[in-house]
N, C-alpha and C. Protein backbone atom coordinates (compact mmCIF):
# COMPACT_ATOMS: atom_id res chain seq x y z
N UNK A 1 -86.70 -18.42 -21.70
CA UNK A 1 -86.07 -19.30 -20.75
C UNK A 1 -85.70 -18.53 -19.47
N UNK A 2 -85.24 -17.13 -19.87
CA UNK A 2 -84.69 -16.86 -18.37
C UNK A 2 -86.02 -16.12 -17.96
N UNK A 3 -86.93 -16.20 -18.35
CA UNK A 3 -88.31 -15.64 -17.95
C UNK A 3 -88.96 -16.87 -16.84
N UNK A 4 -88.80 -17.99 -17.63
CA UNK A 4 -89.33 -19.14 -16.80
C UNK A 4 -88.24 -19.02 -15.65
N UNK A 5 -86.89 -19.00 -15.39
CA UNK A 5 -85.89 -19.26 -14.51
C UNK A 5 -85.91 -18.43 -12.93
N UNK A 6 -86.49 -16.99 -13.69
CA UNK A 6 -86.56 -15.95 -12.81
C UNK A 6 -88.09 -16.49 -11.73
N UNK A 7 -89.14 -17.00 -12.53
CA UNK A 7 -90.36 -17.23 -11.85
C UNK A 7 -90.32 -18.01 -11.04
N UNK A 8 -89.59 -19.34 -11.35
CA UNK A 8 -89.60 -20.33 -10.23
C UNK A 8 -90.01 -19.88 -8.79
N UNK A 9 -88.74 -19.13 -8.09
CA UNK A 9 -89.09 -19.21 -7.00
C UNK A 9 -90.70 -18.67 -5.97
N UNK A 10 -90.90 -17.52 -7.46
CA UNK A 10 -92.48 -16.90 -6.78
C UNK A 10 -93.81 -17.70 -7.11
N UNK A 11 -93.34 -18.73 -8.50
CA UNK A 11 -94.03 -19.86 -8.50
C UNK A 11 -94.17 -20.89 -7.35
N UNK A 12 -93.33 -21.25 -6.14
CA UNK A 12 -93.15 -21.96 -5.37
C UNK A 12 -93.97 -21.69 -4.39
N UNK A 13 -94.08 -20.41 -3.80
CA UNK A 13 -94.49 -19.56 -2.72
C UNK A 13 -96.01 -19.39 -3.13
N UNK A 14 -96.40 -18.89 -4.71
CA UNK A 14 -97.69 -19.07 -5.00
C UNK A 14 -98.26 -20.20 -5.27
N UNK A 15 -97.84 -21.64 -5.33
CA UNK A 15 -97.85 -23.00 -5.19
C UNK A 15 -98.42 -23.44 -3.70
N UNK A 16 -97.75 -22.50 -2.84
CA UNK A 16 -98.50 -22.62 -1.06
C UNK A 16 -97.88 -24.48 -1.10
N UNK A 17 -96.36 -24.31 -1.57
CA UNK A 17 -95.66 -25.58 -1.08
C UNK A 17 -95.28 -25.47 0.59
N UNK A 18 -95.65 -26.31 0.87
CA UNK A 18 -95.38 -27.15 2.75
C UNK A 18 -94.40 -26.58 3.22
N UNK A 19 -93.66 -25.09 4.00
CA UNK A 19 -92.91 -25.33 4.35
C UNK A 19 -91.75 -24.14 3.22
N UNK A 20 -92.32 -23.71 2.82
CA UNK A 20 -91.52 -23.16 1.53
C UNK A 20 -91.63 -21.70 1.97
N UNK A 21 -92.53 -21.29 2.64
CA UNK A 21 -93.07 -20.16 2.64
C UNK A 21 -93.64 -19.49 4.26
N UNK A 22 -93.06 -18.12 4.14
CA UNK A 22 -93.84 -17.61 5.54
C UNK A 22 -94.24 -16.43 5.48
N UNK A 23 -95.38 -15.88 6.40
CA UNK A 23 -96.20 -15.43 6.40
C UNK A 23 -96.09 -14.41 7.47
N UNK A 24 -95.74 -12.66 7.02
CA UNK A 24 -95.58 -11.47 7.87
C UNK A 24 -96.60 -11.33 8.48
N UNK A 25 -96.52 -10.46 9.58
CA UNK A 25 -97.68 -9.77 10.48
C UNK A 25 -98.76 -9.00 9.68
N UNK A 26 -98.27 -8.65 8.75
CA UNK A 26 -98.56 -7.65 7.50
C UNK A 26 -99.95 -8.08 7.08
N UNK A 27 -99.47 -9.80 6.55
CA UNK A 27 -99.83 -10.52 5.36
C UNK A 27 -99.42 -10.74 4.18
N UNK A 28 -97.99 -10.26 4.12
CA UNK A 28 -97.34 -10.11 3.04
C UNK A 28 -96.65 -11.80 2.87
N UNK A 29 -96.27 -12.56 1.88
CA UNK A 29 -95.75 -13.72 1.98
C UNK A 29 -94.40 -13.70 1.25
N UNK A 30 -93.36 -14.65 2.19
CA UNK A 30 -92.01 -14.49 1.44
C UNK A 30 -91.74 -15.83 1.25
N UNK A 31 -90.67 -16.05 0.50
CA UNK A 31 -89.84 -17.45 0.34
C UNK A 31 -88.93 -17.47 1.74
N UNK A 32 -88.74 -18.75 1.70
CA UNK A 32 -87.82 -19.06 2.69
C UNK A 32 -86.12 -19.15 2.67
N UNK A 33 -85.86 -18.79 3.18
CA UNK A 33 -84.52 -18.67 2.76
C UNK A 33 -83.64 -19.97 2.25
N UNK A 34 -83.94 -21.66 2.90
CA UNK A 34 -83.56 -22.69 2.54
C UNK A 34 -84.22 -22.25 0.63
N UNK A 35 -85.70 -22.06 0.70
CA UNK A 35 -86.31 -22.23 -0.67
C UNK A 35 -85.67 -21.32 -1.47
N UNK A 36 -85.06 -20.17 -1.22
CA UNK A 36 -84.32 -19.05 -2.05
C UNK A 36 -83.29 -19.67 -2.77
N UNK A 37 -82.18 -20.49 -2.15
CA UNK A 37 -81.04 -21.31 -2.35
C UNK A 37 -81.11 -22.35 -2.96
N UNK A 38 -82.36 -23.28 -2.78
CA UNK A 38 -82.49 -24.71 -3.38
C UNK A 38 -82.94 -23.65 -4.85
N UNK A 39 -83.66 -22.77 -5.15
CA UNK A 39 -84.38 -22.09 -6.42
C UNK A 39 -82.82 -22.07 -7.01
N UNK A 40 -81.91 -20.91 -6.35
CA UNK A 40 -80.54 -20.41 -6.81
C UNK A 40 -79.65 -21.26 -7.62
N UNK A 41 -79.58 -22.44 -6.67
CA UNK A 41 -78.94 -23.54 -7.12
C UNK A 41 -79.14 -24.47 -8.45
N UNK A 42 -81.00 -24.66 -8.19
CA UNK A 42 -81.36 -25.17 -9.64
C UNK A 42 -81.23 -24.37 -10.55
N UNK A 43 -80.83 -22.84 -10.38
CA UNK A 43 -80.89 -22.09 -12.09
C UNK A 43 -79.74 -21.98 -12.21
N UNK A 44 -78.75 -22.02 -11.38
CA UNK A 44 -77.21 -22.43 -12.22
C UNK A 44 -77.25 -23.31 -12.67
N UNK A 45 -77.54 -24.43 -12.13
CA UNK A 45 -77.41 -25.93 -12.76
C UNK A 45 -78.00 -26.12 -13.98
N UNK A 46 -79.58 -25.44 -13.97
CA UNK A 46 -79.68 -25.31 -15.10
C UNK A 46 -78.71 -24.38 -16.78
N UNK A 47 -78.94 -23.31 -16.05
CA UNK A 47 -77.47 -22.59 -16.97
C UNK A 47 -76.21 -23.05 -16.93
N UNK A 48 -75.56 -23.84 -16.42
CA UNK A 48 -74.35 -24.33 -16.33
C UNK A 48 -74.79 -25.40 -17.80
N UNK A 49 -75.29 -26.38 -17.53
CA UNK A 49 -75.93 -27.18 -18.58
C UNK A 49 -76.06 -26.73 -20.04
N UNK A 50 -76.67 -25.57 -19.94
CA UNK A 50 -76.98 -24.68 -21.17
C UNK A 50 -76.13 -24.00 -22.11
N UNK A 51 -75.13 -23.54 -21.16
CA UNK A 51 -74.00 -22.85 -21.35
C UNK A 51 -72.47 -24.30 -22.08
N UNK A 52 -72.82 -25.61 -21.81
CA UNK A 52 -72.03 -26.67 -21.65
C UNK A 52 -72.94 -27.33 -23.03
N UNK A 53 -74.02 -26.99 -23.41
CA UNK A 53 -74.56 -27.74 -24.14
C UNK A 53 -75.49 -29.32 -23.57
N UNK A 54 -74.93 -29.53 -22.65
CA UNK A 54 -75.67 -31.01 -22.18
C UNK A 54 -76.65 -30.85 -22.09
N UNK A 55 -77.79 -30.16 -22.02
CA UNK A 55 -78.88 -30.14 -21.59
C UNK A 55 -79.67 -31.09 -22.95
């Protein structure tokens, strides 16, 4: 589980979602910082849940 939790966000960026992602001089590709936070947010929520049992 926290294997899947940790991937999300490089799953997103390797997804080449709209907007999620930008692109160095390099060629190197990063998440976006909105996308870093919306990721952050869903894995507490998810662990909050987990930790609470509701899930």
């Amino acid at each position: 589980m926290l294997l899947f939790l940790s991937a999300l966000e490089s799953y997103g960026v390797q997804g080449r979602i709209a907007g999620a992602y930008e692109i160095s001089p390099q060629g190197y590709v990063y998440a976006r910082i909105w996308f870093k936070y919306l990721m952050s947010a869903q894995i507490m929520f998810i662990l909050l849940q987990l930790f609470h049992g509701n899930m």
